[in-house]
N, C-alpha and C. Protein backbone atom coordinates (compact mmCIF):
# COMPACT_ATOMS: atom_id res chain seq x y z
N UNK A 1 48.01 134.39 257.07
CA UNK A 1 47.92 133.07 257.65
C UNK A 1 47.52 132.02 256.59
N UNK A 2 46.51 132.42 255.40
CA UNK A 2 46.19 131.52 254.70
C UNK A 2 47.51 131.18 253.47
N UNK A 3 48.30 132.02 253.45
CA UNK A 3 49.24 131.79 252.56
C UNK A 3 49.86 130.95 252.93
N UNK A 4 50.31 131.14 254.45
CA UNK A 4 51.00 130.21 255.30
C UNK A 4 50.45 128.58 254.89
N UNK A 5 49.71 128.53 255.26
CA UNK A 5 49.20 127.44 255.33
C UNK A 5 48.91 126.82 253.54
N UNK A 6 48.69 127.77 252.19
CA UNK A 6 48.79 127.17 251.56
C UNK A 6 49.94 126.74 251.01
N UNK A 7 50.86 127.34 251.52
CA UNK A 7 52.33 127.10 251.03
C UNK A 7 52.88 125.70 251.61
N UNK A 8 52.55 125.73 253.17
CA UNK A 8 52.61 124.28 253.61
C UNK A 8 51.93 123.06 252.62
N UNK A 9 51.37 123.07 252.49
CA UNK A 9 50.17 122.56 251.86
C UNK A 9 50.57 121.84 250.18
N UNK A 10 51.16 123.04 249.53
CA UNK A 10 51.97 123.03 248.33
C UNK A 10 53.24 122.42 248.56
N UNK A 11 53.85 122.06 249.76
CA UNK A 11 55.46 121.51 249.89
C UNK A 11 55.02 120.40 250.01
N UNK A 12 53.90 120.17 251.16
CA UNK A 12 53.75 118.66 251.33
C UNK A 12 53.55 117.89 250.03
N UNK A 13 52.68 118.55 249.26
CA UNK A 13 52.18 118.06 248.29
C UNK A 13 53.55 117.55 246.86
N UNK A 14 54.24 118.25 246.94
CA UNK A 14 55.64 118.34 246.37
C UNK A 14 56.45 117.21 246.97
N UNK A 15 56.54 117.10 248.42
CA UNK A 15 57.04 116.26 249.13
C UNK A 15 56.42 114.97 248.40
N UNK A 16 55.19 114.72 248.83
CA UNK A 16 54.86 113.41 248.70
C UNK A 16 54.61 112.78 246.84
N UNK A 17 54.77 113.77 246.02
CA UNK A 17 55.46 113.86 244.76
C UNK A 17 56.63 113.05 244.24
N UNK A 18 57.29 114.16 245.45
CA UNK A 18 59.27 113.52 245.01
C UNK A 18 59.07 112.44 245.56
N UNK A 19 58.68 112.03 246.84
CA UNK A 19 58.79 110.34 247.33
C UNK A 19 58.17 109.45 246.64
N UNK A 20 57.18 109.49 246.00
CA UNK A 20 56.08 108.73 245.11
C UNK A 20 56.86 108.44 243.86
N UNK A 21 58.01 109.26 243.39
CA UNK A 21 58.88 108.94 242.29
C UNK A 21 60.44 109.02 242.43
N UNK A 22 60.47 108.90 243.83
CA UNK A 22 61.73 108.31 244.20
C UNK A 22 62.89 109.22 243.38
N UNK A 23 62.39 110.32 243.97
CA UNK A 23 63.50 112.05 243.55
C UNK A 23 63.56 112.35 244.89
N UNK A 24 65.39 111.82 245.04
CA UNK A 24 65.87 112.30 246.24
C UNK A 24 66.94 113.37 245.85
N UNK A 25 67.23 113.47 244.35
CA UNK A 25 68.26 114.24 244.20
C UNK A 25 67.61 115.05 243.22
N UNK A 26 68.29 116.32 243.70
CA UNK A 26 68.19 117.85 242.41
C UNK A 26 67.81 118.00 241.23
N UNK A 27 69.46 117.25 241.19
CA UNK A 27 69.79 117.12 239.80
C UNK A 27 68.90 116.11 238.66
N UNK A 28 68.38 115.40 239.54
CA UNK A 28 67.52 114.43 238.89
C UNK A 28 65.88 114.95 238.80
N UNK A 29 65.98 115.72 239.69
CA UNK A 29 64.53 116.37 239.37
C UNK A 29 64.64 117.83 238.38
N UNK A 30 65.65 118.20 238.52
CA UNK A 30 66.36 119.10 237.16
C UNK A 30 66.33 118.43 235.72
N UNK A 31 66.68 116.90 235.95
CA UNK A 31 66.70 116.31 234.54
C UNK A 31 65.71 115.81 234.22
N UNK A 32 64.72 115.72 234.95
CA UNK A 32 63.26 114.81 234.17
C UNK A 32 62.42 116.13 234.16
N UNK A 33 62.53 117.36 234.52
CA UNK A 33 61.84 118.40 234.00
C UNK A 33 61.86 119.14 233.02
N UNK A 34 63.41 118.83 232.44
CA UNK A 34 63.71 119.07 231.35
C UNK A 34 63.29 117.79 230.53
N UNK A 35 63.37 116.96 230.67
CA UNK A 35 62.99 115.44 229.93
C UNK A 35 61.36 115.80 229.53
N UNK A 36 60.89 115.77 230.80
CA UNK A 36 58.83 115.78 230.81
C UNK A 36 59.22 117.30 229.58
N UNK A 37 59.97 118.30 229.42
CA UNK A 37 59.29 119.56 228.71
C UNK A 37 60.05 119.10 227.11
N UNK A 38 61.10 118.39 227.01
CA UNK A 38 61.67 118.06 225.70
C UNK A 38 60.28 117.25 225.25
N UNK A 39 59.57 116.11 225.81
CA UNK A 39 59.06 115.23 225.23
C UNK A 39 57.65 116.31 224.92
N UNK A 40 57.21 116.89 225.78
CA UNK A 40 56.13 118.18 225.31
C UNK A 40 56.31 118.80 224.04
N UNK A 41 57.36 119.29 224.18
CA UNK A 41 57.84 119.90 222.55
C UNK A 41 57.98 119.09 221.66
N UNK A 42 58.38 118.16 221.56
CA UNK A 42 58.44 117.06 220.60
C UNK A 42 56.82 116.86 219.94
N UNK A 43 56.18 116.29 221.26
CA UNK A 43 54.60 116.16 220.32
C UNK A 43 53.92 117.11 219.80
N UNK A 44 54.44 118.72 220.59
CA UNK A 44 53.66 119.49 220.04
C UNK A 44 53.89 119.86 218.75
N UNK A 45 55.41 119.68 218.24
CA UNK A 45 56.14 120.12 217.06
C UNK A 45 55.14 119.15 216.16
N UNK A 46 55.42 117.68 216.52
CA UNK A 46 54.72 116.87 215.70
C UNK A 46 53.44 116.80 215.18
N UNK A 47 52.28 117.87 216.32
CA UNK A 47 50.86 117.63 216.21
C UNK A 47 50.89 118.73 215.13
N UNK A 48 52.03 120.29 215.13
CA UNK A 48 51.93 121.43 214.25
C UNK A 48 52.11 120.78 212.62
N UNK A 49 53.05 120.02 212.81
CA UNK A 49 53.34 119.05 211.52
C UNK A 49 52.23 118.62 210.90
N UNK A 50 51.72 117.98 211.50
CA UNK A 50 50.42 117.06 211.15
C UNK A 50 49.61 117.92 210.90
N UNK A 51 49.02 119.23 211.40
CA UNK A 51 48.13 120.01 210.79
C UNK A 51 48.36 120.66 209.64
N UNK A 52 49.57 121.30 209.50
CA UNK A 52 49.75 121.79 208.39
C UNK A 52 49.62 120.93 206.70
N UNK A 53 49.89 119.48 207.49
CA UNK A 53 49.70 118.42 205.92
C UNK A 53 48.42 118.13 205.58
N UNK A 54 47.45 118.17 206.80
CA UNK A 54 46.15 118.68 206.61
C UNK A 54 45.61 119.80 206.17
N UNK A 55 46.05 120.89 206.51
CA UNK A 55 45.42 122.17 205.64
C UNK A 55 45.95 121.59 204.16
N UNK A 56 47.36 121.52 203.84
CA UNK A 56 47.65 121.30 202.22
C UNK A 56 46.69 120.33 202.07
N UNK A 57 46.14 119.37 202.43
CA UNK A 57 45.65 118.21 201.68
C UNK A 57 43.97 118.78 201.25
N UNK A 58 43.52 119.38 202.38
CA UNK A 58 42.03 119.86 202.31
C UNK A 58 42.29 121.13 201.19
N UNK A 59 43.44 121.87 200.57
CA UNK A 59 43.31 122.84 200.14
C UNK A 59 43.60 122.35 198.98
N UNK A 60 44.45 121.53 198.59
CA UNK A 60 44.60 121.02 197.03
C UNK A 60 43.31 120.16 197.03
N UNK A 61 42.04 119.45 197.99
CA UNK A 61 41.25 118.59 197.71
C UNK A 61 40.17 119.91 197.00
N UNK A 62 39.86 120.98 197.81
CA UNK A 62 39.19 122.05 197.71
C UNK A 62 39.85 122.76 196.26
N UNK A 63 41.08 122.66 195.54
CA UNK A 63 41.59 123.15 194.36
C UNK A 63 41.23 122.33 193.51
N UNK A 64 41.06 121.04 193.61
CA UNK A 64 40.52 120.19 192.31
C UNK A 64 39.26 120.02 192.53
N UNK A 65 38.33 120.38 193.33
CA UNK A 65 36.88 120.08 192.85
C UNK A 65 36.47 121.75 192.83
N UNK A 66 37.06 122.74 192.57
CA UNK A 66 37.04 123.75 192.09
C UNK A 66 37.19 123.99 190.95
N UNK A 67 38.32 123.63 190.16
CA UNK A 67 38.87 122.89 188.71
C UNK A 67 37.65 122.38 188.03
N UNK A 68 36.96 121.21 188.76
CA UNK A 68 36.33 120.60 188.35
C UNK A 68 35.28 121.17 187.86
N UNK A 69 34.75 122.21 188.26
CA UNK A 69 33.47 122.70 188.48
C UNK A 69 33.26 124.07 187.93
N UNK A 70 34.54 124.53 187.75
CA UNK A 70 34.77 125.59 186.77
C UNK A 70 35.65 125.20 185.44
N UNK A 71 35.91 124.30 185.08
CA UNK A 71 36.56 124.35 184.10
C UNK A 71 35.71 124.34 182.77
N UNK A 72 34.23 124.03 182.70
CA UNK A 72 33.57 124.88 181.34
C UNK A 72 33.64 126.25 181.57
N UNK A 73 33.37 126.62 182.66
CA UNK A 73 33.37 128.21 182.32
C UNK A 73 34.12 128.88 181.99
N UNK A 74 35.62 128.23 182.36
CA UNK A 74 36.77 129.05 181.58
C UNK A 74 37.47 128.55 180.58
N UNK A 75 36.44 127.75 180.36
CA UNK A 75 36.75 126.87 178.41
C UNK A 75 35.86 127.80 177.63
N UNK A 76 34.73 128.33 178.17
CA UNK A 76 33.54 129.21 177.64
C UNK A 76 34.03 130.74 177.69
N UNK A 77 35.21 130.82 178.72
CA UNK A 77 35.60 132.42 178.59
C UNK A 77 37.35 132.56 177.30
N UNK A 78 37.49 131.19 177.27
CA UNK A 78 38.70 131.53 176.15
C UNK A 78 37.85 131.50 175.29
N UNK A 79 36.67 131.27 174.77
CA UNK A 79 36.37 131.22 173.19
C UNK A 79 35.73 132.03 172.95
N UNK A 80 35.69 133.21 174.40
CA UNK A 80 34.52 134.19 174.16
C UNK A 80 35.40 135.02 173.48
N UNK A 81 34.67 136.02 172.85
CA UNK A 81 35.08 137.15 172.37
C UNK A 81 34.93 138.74 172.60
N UNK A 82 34.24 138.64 173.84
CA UNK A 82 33.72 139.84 174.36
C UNK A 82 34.45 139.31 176.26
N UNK A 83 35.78 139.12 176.26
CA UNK A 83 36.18 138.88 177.32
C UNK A 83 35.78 139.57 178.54
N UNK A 84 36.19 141.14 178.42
CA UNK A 84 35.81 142.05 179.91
C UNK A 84 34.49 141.21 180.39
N UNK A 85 33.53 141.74 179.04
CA UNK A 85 32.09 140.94 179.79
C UNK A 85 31.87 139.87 180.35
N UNK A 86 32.43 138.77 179.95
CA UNK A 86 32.82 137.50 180.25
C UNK A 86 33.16 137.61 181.52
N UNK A 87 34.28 138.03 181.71
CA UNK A 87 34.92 138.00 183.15
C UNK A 87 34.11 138.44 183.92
N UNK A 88 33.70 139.51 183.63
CA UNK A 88 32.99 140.27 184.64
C UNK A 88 31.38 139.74 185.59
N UNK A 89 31.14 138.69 184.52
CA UNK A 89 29.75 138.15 184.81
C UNK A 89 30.30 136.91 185.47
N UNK A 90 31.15 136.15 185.42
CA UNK A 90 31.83 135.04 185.60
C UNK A 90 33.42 134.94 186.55
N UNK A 91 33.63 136.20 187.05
CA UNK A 91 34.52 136.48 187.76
C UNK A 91 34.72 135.32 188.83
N UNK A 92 34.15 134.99 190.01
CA UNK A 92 34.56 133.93 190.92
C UNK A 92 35.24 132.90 190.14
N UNK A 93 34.05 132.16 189.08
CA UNK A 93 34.52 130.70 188.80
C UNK A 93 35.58 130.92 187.99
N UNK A 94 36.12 132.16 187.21
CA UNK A 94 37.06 132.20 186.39
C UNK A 94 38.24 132.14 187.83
N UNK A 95 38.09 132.80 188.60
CA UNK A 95 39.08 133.41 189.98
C UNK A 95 39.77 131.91 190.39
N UNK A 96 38.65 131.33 190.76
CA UNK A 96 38.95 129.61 191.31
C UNK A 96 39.41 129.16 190.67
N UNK A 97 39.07 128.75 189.10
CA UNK A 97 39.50 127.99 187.81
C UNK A 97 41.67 128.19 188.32
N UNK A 98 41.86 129.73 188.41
CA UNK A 98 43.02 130.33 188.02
C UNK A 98 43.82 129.74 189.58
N UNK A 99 43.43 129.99 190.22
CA UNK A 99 43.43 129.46 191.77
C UNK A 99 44.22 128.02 191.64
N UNK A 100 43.03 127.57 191.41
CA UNK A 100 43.41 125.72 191.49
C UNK A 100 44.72 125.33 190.32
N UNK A 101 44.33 126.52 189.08
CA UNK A 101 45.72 125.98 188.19
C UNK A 101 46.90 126.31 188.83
N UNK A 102 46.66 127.02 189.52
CA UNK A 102 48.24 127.96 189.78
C UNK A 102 48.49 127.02 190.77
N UNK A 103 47.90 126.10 191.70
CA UNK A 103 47.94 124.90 193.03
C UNK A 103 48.64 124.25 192.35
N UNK A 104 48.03 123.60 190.74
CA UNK A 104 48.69 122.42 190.33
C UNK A 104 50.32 122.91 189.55
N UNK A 105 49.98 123.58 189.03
CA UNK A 105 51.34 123.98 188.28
C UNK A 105 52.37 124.29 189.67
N UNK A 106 52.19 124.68 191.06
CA UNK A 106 53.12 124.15 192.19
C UNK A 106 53.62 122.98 192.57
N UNK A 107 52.84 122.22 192.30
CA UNK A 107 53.35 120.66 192.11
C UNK A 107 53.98 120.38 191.49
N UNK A 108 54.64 120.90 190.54
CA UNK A 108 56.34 120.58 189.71
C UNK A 108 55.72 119.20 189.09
N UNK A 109 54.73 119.15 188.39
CA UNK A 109 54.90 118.19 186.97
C UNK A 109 54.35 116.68 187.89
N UNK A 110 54.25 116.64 189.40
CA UNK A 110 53.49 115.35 189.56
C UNK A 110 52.36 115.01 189.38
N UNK A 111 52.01 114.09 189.51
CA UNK A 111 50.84 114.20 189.15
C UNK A 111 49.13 114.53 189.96
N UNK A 112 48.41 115.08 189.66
CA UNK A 112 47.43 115.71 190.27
C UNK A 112 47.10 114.14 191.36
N UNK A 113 46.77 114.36 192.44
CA UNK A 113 46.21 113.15 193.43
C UNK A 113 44.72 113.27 193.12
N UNK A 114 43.95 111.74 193.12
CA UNK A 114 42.79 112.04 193.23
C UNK A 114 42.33 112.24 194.44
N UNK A 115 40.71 112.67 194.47
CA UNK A 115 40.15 113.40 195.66
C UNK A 115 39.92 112.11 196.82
N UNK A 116 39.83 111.32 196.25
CA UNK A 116 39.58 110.18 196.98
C UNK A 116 40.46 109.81 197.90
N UNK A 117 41.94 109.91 197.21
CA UNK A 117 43.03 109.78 197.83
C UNK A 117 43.68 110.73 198.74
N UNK A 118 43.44 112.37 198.40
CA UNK A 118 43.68 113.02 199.71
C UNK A 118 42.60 112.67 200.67
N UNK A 119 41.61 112.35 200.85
CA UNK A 119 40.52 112.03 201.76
C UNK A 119 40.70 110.78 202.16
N UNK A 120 41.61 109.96 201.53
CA UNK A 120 42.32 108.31 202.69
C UNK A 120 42.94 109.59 203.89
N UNK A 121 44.35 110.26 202.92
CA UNK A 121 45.42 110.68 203.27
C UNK A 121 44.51 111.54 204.70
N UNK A 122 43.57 112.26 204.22
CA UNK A 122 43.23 113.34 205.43
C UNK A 122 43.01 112.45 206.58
N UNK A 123 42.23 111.43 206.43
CA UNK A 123 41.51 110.56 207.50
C UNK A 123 42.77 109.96 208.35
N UNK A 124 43.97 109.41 207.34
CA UNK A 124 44.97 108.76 208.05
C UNK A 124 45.68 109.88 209.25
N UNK A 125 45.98 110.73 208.46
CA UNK A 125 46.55 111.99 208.87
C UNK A 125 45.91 112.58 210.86
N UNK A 126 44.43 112.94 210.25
CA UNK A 126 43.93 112.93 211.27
C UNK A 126 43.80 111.76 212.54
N UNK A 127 43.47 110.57 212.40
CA UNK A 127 43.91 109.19 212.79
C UNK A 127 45.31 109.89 213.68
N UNK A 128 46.70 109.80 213.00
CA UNK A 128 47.30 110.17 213.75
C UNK A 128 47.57 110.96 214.81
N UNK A 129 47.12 112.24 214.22
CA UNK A 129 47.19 113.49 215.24
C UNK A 129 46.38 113.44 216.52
N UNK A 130 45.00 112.27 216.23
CA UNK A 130 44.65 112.13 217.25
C UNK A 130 44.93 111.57 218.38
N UNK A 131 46.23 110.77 217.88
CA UNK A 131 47.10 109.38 218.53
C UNK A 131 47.91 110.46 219.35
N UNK A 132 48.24 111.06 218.52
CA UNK A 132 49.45 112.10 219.03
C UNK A 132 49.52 113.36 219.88
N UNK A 133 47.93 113.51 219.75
CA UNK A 133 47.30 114.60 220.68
C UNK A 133 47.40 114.04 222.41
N UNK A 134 47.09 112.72 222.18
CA UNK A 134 46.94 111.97 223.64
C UNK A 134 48.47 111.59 223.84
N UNK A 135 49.01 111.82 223.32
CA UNK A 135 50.64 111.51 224.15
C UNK A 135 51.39 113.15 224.69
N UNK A 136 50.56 114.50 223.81
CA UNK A 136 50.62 115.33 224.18
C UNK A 136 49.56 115.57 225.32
N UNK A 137 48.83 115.45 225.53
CA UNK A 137 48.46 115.26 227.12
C UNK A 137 48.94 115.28 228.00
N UNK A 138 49.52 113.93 227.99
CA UNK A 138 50.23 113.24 228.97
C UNK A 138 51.58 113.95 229.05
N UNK A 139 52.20 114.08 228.05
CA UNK A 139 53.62 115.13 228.00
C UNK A 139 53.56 116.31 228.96
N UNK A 140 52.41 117.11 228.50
CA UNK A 140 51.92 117.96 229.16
C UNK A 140 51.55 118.20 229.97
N UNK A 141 51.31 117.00 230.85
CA UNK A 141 50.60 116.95 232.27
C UNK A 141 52.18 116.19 232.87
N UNK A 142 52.79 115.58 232.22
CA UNK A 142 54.04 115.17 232.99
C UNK A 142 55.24 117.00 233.48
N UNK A 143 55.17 117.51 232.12
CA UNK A 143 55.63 118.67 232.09
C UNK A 143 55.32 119.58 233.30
N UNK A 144 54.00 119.67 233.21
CA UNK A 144 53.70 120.93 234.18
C UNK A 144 53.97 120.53 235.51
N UNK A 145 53.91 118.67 236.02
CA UNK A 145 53.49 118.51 237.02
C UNK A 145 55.59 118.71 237.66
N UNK A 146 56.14 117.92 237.24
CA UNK A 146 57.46 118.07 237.21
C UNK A 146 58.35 119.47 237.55
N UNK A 147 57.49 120.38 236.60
CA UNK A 147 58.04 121.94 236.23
C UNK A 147 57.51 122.47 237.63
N UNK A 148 56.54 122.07 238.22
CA UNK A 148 55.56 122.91 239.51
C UNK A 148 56.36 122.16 241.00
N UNK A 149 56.92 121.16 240.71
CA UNK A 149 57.70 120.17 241.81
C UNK A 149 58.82 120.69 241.81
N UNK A 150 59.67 121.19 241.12
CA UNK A 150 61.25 121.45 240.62
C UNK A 150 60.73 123.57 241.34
N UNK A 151 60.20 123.94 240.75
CA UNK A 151 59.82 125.43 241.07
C UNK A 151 59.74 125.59 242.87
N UNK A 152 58.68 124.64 243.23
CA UNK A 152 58.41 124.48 244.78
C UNK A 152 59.55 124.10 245.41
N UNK A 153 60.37 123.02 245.04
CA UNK A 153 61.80 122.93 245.65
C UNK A 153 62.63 123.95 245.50
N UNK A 154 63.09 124.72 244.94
CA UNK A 154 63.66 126.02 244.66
C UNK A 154 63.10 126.67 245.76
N UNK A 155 61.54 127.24 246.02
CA UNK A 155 61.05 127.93 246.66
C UNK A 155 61.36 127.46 248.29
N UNK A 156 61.40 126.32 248.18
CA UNK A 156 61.61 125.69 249.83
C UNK A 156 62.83 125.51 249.72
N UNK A 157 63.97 125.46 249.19
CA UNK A 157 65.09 125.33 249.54
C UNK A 157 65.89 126.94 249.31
N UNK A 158 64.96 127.92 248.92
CA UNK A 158 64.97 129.51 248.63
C UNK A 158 66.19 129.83 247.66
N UNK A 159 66.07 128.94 246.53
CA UNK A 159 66.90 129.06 245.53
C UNK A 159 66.77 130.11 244.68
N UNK A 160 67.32 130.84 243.79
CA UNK A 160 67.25 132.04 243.03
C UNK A 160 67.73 131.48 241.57
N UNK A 161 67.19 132.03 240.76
CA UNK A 161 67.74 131.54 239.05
C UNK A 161 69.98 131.39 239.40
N UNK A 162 70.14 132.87 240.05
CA UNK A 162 71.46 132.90 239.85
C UNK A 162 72.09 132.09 241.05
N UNK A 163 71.34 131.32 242.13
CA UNK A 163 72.26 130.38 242.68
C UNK A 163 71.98 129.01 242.39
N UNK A 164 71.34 128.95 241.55
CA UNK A 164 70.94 127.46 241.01
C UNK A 164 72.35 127.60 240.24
N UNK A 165 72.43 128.16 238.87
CA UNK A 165 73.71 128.68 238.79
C UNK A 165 74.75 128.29 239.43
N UNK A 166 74.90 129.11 239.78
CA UNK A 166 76.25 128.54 240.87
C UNK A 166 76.61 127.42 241.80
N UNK A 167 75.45 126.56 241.75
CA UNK A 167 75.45 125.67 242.58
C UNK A 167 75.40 124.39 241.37
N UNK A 168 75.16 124.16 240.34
CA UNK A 168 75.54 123.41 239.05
C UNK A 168 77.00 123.81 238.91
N UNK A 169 77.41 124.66 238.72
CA UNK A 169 79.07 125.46 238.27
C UNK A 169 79.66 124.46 239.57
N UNK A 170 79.56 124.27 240.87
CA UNK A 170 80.33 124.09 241.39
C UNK A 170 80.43 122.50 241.75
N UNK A 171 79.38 122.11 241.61
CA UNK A 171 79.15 120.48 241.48
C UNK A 171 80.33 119.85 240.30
N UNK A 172 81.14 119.16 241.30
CA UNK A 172 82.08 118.38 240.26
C UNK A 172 81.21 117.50 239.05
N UNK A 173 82.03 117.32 238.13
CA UNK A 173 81.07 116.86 236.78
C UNK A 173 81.70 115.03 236.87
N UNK A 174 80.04 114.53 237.14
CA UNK A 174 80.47 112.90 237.12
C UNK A 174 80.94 112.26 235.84
């Protein structure tokens, strides 16, 4: 009985959905559910974007003040002459030193950024994603709400994946 009744409950709610946005037709609630989930993917692609230029930026910022901070010690381990020992006592900062060169020599000959400047870049960066996080929200809340309206009509009109199908196939094409 309670299913009963929440299922009622879930149509009305669907009902007064589609009327509130003036979806009297299928096909149109077929196309803005796909619309609400394209624009989802879009920001989310964009927010993955944006993080990843953040990890590079924090990891080349983290490669040059590594550089920075080891580079006597592995000015002090080329002139040593008892290397193993050297290394061995000095292993991390030599490790990092080698680290951060091998970062810059990936950069193909541009020139090193200062730290200052990935730390505009991070702040801007972030700035964005935060812009972009809140339109993924909303994407996301358009998405699900759309995707849960379009599902419930199926269910009340007792549609199946394969007669939705067939019922697009047979709709003349405007």
């Amino acid at each position: 009985m309670t299913a009963k009744i929440s299922n009622l409950k879930e149509a009305a709610k669907t009902l007064n959905f589609l009327v509130d946005n003036g979806l009297t037709d299928y096909d149109e609630l077929t196309a803005r559910a796909a619309q609400a989930g394209t624009r989802f993917d879009t920001a989310s692609r964009r927010i993955k974007q944006l993080e990843a230029r953040m990890a590079q930026t924090a990891q080349l910022k983290t490669h040059i003040i590594d550089y920075s901070k080891t580079r006597d010690v592995y000015a002090a381990y080329k002139k040593s002459r008892h290397k193993k020992e050297f290394r061995a006592e000095h292993d991390a900062e030599i490790t990092q030193y080698e680290a951060a060169k091998k970062a810059f020599d990936a950069l193909g000959g541009r020139p090193i950024p200062k730290v200052a400047q990935l730390s505009q870049e991070y702040a801007e960066l972030l700035t964005e994603k935060q812009k972009e996080y809140e339109e993924y929200r909303a994407a996301r809340q358009d998405m699900i709400t759309y995707q849960t309206a379009k599902r419930n009509v199926d269910k009340i009109l007792g549609l199946t994946l394969e007669q939705q199908e067939q019922n697009r196939e047979q709709k003349p094409k405007r």
